[in-house]
N, C-alpha and C. Protein backbone atom coordinates (compact mmCIF):
# COMPACT_ATOMS: atom_id res chain seq x y z
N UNK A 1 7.06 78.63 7.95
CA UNK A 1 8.12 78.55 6.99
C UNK A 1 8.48 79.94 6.52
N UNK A 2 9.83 80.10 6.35
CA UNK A 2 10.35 81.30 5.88
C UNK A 2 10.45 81.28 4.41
N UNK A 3 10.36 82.86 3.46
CA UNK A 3 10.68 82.67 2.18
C UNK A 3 11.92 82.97 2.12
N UNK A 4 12.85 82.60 2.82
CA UNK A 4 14.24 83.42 2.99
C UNK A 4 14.92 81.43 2.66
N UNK A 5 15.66 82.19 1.71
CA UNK A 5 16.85 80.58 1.31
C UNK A 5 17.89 80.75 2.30
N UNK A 6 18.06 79.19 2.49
CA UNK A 6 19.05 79.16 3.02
C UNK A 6 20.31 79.15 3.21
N UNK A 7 21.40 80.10 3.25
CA UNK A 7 22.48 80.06 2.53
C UNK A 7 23.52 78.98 2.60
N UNK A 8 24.55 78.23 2.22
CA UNK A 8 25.38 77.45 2.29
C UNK A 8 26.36 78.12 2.43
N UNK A 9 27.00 78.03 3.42
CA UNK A 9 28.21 78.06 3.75
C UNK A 9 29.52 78.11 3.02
N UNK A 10 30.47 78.76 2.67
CA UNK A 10 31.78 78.27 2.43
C UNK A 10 31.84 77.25 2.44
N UNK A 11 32.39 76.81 3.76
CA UNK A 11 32.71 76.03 4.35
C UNK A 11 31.90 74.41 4.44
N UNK A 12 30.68 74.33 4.39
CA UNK A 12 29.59 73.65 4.17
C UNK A 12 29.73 72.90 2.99
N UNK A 13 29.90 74.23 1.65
CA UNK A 13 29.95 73.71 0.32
C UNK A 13 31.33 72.77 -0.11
N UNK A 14 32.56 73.40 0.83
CA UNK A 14 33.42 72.21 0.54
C UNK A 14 33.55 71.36 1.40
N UNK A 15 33.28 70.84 2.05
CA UNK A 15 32.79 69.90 3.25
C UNK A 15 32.03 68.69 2.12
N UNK A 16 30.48 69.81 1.63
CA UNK A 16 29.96 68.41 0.39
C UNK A 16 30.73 68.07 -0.62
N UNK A 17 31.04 69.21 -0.90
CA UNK A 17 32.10 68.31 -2.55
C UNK A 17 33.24 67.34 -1.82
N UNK A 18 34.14 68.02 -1.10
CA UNK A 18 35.38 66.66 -0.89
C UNK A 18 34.47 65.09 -0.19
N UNK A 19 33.33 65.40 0.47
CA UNK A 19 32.53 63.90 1.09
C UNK A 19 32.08 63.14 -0.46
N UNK A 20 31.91 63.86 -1.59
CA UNK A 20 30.96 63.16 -2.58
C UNK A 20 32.33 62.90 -3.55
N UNK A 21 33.40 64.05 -3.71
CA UNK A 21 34.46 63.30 -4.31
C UNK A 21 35.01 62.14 -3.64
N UNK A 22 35.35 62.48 -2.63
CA UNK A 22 35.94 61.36 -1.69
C UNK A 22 34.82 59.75 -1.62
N UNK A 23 33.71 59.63 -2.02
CA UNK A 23 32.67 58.52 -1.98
C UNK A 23 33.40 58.41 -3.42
N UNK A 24 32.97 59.02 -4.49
CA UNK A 24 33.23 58.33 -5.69
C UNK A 24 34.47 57.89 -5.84
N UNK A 25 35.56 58.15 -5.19
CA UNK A 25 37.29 57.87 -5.35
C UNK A 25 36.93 56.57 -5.33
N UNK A 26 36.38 56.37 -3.65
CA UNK A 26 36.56 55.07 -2.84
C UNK A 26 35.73 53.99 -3.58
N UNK A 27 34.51 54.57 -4.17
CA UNK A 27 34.50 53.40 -4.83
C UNK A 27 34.68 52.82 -5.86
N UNK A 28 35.36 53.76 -6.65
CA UNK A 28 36.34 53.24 -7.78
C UNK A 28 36.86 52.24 -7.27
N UNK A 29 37.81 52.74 -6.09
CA UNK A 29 38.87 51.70 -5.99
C UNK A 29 38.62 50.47 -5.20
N UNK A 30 37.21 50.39 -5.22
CA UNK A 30 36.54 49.11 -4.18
C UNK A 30 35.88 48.31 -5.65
N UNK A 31 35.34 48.95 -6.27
CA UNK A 31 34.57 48.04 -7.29
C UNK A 31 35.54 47.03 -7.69
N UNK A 32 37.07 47.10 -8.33
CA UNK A 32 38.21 46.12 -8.97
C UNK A 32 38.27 44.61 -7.59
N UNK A 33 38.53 45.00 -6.50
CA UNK A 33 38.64 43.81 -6.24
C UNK A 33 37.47 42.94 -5.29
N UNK A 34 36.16 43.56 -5.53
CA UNK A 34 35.11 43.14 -5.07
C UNK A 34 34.22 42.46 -6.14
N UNK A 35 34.63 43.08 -7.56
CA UNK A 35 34.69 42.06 -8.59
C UNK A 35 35.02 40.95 -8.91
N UNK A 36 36.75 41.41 -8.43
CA UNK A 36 37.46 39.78 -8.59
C UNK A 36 36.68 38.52 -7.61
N UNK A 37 36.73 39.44 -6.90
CA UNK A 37 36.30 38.41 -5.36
C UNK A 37 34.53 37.64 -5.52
N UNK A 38 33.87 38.27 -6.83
CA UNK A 38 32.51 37.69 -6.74
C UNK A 38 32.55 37.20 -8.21
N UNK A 39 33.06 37.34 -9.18
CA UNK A 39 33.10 36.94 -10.41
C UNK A 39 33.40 35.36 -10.65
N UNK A 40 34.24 34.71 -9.87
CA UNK A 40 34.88 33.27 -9.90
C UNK A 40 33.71 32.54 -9.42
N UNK A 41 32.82 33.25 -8.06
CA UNK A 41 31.59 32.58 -7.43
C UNK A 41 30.57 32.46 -8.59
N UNK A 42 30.34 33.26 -9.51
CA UNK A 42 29.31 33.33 -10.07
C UNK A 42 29.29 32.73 -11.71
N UNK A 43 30.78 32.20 -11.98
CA UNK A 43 31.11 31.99 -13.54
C UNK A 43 30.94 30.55 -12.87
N UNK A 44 30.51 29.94 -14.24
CA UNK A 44 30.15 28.19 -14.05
C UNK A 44 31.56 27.99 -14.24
N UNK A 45 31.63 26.38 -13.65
CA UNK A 45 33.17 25.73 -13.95
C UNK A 45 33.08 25.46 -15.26
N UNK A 46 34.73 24.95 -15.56
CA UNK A 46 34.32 24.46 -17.07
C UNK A 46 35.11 23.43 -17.12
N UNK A 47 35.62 22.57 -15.16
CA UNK A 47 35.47 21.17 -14.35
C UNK A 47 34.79 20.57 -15.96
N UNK A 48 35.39 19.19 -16.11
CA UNK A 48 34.63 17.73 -16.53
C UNK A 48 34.73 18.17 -18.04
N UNK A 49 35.25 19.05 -18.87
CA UNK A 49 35.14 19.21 -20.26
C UNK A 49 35.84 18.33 -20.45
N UNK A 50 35.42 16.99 -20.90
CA UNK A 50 36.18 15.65 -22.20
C UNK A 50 36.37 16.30 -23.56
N UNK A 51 37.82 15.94 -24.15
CA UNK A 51 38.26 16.14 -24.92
C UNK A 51 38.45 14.79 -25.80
N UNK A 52 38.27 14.58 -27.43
CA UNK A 52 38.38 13.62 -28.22
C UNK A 52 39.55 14.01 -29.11
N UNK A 53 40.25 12.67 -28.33
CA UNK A 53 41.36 12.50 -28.02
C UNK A 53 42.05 11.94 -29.05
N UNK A 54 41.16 11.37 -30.31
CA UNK A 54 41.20 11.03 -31.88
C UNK A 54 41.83 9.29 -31.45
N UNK A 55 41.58 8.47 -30.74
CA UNK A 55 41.42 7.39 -30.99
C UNK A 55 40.16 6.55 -30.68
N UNK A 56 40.39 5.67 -31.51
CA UNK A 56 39.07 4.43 -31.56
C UNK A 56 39.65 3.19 -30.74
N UNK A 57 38.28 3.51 -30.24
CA UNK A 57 38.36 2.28 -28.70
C UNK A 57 38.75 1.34 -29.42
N UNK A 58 38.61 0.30 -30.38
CA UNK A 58 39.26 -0.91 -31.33
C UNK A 58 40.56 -0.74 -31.41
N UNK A 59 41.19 0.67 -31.54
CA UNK A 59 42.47 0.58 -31.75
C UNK A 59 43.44 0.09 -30.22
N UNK A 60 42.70 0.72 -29.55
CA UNK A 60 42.99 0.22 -27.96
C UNK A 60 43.68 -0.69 -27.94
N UNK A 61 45.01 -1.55 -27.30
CA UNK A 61 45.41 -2.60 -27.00
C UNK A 61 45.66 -2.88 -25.36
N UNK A 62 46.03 -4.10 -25.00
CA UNK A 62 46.45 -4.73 -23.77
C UNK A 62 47.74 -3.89 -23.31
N UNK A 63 48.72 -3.47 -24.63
CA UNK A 63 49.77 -2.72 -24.45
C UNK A 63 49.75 -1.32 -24.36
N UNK A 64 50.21 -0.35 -23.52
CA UNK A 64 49.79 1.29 -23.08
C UNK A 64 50.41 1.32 -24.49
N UNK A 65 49.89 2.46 -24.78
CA UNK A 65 50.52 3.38 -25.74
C UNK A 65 50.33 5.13 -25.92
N UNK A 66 51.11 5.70 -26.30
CA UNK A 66 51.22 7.06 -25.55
C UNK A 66 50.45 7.60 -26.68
N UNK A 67 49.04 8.60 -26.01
CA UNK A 67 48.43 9.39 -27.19
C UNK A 67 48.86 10.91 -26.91
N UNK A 68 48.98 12.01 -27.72
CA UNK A 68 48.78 13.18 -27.64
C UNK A 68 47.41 13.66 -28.27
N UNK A 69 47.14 15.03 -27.47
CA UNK A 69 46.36 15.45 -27.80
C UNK A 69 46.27 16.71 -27.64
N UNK A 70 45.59 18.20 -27.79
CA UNK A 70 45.83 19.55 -27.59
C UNK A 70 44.10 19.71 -27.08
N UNK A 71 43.90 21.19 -26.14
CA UNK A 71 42.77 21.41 -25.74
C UNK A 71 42.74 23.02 -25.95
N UNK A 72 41.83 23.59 -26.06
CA UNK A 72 41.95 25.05 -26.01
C UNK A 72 41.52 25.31 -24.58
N UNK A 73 42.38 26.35 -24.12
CA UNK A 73 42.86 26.87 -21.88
C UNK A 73 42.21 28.30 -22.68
N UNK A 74 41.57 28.83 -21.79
CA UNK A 74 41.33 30.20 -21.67
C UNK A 74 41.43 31.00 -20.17
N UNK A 75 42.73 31.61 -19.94
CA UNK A 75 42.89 32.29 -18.86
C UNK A 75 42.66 33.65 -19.05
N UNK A 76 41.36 34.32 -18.24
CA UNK A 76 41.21 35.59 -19.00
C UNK A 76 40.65 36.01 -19.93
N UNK A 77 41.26 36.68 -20.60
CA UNK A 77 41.21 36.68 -22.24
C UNK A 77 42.10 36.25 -22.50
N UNK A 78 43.05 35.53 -22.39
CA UNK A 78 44.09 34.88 -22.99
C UNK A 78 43.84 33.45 -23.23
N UNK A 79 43.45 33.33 -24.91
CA UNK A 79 43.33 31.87 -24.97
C UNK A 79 44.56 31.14 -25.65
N UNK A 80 45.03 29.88 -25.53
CA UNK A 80 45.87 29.00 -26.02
C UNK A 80 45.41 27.69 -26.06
N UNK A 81 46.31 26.80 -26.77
CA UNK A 81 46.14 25.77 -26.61
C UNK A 81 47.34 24.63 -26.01
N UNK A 82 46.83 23.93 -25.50
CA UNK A 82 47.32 23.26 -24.46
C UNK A 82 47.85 21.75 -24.91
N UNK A 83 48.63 21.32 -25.10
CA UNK A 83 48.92 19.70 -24.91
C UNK A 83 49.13 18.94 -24.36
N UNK A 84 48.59 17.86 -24.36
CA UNK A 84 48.08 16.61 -23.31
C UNK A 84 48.65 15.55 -23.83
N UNK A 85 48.99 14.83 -22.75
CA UNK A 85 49.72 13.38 -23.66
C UNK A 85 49.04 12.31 -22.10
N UNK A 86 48.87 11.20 -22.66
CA UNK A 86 48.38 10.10 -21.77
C UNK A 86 48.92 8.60 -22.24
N UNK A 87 49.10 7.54 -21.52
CA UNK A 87 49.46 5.75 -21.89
C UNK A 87 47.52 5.31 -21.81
N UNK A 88 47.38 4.81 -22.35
CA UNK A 88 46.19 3.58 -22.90
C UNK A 88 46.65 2.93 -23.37
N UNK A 89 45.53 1.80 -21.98
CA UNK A 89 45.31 0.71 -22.37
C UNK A 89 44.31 -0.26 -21.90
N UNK A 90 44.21 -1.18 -22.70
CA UNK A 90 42.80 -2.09 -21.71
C UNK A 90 43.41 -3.24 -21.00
N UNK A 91 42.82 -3.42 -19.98
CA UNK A 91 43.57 -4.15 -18.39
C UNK A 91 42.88 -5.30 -18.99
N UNK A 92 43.08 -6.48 -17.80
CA UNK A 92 42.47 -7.68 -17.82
C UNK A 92 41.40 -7.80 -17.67
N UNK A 93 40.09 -7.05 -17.80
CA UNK A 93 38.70 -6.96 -17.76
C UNK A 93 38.43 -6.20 -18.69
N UNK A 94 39.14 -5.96 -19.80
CA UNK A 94 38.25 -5.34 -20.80
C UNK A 94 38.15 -4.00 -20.89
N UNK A 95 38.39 -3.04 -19.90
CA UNK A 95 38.25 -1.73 -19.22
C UNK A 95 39.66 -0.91 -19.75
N UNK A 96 39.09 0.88 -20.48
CA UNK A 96 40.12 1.24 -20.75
C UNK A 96 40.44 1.72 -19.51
N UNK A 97 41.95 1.70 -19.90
CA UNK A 97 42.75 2.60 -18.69
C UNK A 97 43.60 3.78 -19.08
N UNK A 98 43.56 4.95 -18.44
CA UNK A 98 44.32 5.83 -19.01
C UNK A 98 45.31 6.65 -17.98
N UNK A 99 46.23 6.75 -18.39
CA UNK A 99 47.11 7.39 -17.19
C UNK A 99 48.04 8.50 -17.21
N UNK A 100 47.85 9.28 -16.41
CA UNK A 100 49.36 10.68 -16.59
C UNK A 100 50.52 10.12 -17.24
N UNK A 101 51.13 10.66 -17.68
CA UNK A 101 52.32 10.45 -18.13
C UNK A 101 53.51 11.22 -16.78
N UNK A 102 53.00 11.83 -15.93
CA UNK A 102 53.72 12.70 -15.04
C UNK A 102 54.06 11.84 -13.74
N UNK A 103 55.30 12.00 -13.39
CA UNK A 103 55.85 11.18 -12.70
C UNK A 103 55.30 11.94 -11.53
N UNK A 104 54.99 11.14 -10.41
CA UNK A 104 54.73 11.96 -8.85
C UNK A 104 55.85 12.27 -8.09
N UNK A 105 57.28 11.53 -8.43
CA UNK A 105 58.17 12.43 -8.02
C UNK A 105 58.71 13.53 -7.83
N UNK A 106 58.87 13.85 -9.15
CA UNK A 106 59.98 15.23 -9.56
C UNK A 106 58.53 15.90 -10.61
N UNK A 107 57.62 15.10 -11.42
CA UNK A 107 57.19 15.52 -12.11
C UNK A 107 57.24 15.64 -13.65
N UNK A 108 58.90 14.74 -13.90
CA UNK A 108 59.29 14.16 -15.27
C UNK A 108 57.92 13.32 -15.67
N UNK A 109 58.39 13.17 -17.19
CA UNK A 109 57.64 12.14 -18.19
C UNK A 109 58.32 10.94 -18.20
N UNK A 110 57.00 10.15 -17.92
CA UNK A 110 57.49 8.28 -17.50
C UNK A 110 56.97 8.19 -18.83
N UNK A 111 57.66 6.85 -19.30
CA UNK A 111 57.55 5.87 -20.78
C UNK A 111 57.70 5.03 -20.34
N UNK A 112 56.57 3.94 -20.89
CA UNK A 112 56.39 2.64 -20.88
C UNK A 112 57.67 1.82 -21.03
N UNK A 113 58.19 1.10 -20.73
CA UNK A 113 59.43 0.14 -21.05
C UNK A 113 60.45 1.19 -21.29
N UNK A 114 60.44 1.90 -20.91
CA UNK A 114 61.75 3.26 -20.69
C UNK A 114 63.24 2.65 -20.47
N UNK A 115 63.05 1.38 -19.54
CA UNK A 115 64.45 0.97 -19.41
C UNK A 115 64.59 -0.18 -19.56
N UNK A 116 65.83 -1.09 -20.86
CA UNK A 116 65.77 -1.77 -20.71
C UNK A 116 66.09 -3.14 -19.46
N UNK A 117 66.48 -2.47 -18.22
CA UNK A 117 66.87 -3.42 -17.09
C UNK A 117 65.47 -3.65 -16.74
N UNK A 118 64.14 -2.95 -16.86
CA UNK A 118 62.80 -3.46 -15.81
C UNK A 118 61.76 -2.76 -17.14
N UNK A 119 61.62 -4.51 -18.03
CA UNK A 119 60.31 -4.42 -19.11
C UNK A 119 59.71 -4.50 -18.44
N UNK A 120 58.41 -4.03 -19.27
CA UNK A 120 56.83 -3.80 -18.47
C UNK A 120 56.66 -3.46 -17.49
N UNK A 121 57.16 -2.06 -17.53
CA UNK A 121 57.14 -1.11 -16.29
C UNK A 121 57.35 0.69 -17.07
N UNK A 122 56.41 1.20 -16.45
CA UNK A 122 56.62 2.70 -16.60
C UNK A 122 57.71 2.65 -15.45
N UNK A 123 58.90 3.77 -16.33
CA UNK A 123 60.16 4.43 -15.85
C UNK A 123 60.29 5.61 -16.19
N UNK A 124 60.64 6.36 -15.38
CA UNK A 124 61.34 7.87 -15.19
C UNK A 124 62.24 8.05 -14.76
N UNK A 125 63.45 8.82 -15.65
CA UNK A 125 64.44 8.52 -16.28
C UNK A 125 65.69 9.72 -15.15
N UNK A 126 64.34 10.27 -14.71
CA UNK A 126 65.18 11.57 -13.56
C UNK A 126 65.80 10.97 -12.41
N UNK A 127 64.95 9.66 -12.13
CA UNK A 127 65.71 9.35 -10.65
C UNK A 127 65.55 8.29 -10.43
N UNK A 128 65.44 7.02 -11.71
CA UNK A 128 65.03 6.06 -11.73
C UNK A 128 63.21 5.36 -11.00
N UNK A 129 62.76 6.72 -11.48
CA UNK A 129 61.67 6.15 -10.88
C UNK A 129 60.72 5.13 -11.57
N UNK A 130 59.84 3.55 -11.07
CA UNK A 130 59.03 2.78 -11.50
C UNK A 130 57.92 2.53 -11.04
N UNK A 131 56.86 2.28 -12.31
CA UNK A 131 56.07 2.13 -11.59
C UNK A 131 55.22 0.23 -12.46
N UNK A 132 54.62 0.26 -11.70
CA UNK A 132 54.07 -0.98 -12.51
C UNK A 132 52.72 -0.91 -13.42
N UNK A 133 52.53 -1.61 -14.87
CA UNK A 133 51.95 -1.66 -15.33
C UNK A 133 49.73 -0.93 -15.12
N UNK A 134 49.87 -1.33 -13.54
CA UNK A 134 48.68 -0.69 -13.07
C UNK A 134 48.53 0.68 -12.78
N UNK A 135 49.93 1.03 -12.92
CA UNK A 135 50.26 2.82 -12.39
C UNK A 135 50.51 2.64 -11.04
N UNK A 136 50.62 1.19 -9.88
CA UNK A 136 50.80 1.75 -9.14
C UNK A 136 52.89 1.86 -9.04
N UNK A 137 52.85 2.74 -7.68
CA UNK A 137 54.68 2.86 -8.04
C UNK A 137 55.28 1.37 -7.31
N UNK A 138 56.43 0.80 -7.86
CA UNK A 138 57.07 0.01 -7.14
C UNK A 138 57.86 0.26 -5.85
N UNK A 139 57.85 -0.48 -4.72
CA UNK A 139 58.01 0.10 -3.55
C UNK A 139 59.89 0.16 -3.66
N UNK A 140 60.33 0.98 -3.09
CA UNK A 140 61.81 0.99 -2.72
C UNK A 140 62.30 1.82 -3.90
N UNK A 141 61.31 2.66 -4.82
CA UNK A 141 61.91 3.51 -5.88
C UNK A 141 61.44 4.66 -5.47
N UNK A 142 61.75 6.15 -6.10
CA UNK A 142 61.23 7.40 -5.56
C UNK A 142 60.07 7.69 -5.36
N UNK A 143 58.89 7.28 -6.70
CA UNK A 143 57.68 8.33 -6.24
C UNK A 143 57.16 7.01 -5.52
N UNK A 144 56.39 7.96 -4.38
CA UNK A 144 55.59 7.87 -3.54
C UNK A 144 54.10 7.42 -3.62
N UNK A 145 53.58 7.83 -4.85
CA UNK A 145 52.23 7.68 -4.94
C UNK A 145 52.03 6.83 -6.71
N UNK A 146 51.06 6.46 -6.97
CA UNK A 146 51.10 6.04 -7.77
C UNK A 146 50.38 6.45 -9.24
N UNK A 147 50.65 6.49 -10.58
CA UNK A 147 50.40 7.80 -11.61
C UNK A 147 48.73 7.99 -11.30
N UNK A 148 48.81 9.31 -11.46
CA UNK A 148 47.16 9.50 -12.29
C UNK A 148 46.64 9.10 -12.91
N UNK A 149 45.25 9.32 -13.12
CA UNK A 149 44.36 8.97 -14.09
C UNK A 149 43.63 9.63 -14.96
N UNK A 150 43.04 9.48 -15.84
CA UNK A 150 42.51 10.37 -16.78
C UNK A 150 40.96 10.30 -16.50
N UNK A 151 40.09 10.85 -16.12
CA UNK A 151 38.70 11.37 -16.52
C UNK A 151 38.49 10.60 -17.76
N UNK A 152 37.47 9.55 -17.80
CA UNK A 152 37.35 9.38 -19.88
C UNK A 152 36.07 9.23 -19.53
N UNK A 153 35.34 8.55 -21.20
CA UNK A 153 33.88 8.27 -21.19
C UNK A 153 34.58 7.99 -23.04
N UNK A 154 33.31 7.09 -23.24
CA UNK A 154 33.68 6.27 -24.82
C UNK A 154 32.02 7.04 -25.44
N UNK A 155 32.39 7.89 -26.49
CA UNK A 155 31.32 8.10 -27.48
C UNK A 155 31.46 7.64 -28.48
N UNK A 156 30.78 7.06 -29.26
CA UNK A 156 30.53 6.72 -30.63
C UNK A 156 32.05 5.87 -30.84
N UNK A 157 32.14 5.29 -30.25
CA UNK A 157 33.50 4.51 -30.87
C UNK A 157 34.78 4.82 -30.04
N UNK A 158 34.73 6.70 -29.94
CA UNK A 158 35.66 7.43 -29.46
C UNK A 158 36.52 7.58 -28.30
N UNK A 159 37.55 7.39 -27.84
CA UNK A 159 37.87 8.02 -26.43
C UNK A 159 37.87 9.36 -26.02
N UNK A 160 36.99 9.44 -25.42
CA UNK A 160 37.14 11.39 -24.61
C UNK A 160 37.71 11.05 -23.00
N UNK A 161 39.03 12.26 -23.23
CA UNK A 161 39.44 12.37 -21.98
C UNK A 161 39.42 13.46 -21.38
N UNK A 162 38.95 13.32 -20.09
CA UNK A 162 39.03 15.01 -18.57
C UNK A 162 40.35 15.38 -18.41
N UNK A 163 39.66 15.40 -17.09
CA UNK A 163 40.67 16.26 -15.78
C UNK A 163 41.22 14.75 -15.33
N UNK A 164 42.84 15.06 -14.52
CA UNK A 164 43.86 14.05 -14.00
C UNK A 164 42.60 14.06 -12.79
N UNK A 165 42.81 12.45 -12.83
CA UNK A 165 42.11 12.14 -11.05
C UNK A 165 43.51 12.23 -10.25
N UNK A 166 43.68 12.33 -8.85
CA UNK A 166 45.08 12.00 -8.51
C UNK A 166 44.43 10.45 -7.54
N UNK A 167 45.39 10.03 -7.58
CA UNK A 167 45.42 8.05 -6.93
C UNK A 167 45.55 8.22 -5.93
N UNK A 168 46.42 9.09 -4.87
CA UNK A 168 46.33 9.10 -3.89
C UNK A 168 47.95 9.16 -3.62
N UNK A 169 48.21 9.42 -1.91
CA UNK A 169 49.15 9.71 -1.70
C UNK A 169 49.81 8.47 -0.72
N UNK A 170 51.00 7.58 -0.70
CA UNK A 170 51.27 6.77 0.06
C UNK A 170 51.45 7.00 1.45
């Protein structure tokens, strides 16, 4: 071994700095969307949150009736709150039923007995669309499929409602 240092180069020395600037640039600009891309994998869903929906299963009838309700959405940091509207009601077995209010057509809001030419029938008013009392649609009218459903579960008396199931597509 020599006691003689070894000199660096000009040329050498900027050779290392632009390789070590040039590493730190790149991975600045790699960390932002290698983040995005692993952050969604690794955050739990927040899928299946029931919301109480402020009615009592007693109040429930045979006849739908339209509830609203609001949820707090957090996109981001951006939180709001959200409003939800659904028809309940309990079928011929006792069983609540709850359903979109969103037409599968166009995507308008159906109301129960909406028209008086066809009682006891959800109608949407955009293109005459019907559907029948079960949500499913009546055949020879626009939508295709028949309404959604609501996610529920009954606590303490309460109705809590989810996420839209979709029914399916004709």
């Amino acid at each position: 071994m020599s006691d003689e240092k070894q000199q660096v180069s000009r040329r050498q020395f900027l050779n290392y700095t632009l390789t070590g600037v040039g590493g730190f640039m790149a991975a600045g600009l790699l960390i932002s969307p290698i983040r995005m891309a692993i952050d969604p994998v690794l955050k739990g869903s927040s899928g299946g949150d029931l919301a109480n929906v402020g009615l009592s299963v007693d109040d429930i009838t045979a006849d739908p009736q339209r509830i609203d309700w609001s949820v707090d959405q957090v996109d981001g940091w951006y939180e709001s709150e959200v409003s939800r509207s659904a028809w309940v009601y309990k079928n011929d077995n006792d069983e609540i039923v709850a359903f979109s209010p969103v037409c599968k057509h166009l995507g308008c809001i159906v109301s129960w007995e909406g028209s008086e030419q066809h009682p006891n029938e959800y109608f949407c008013p955009c293109h005459d669309g019907r559907y029948y009392k079960d949500g499913t649609n009546v055949p020879g009218t626009p939508p295709l499929a028949p309404l959604d459903v609501y996610e529920q579960e009954v606590k303490d008396g309460m109705l809590f409602l989810g996420d839209v199931i979709p029914q399916g597509e004709a």
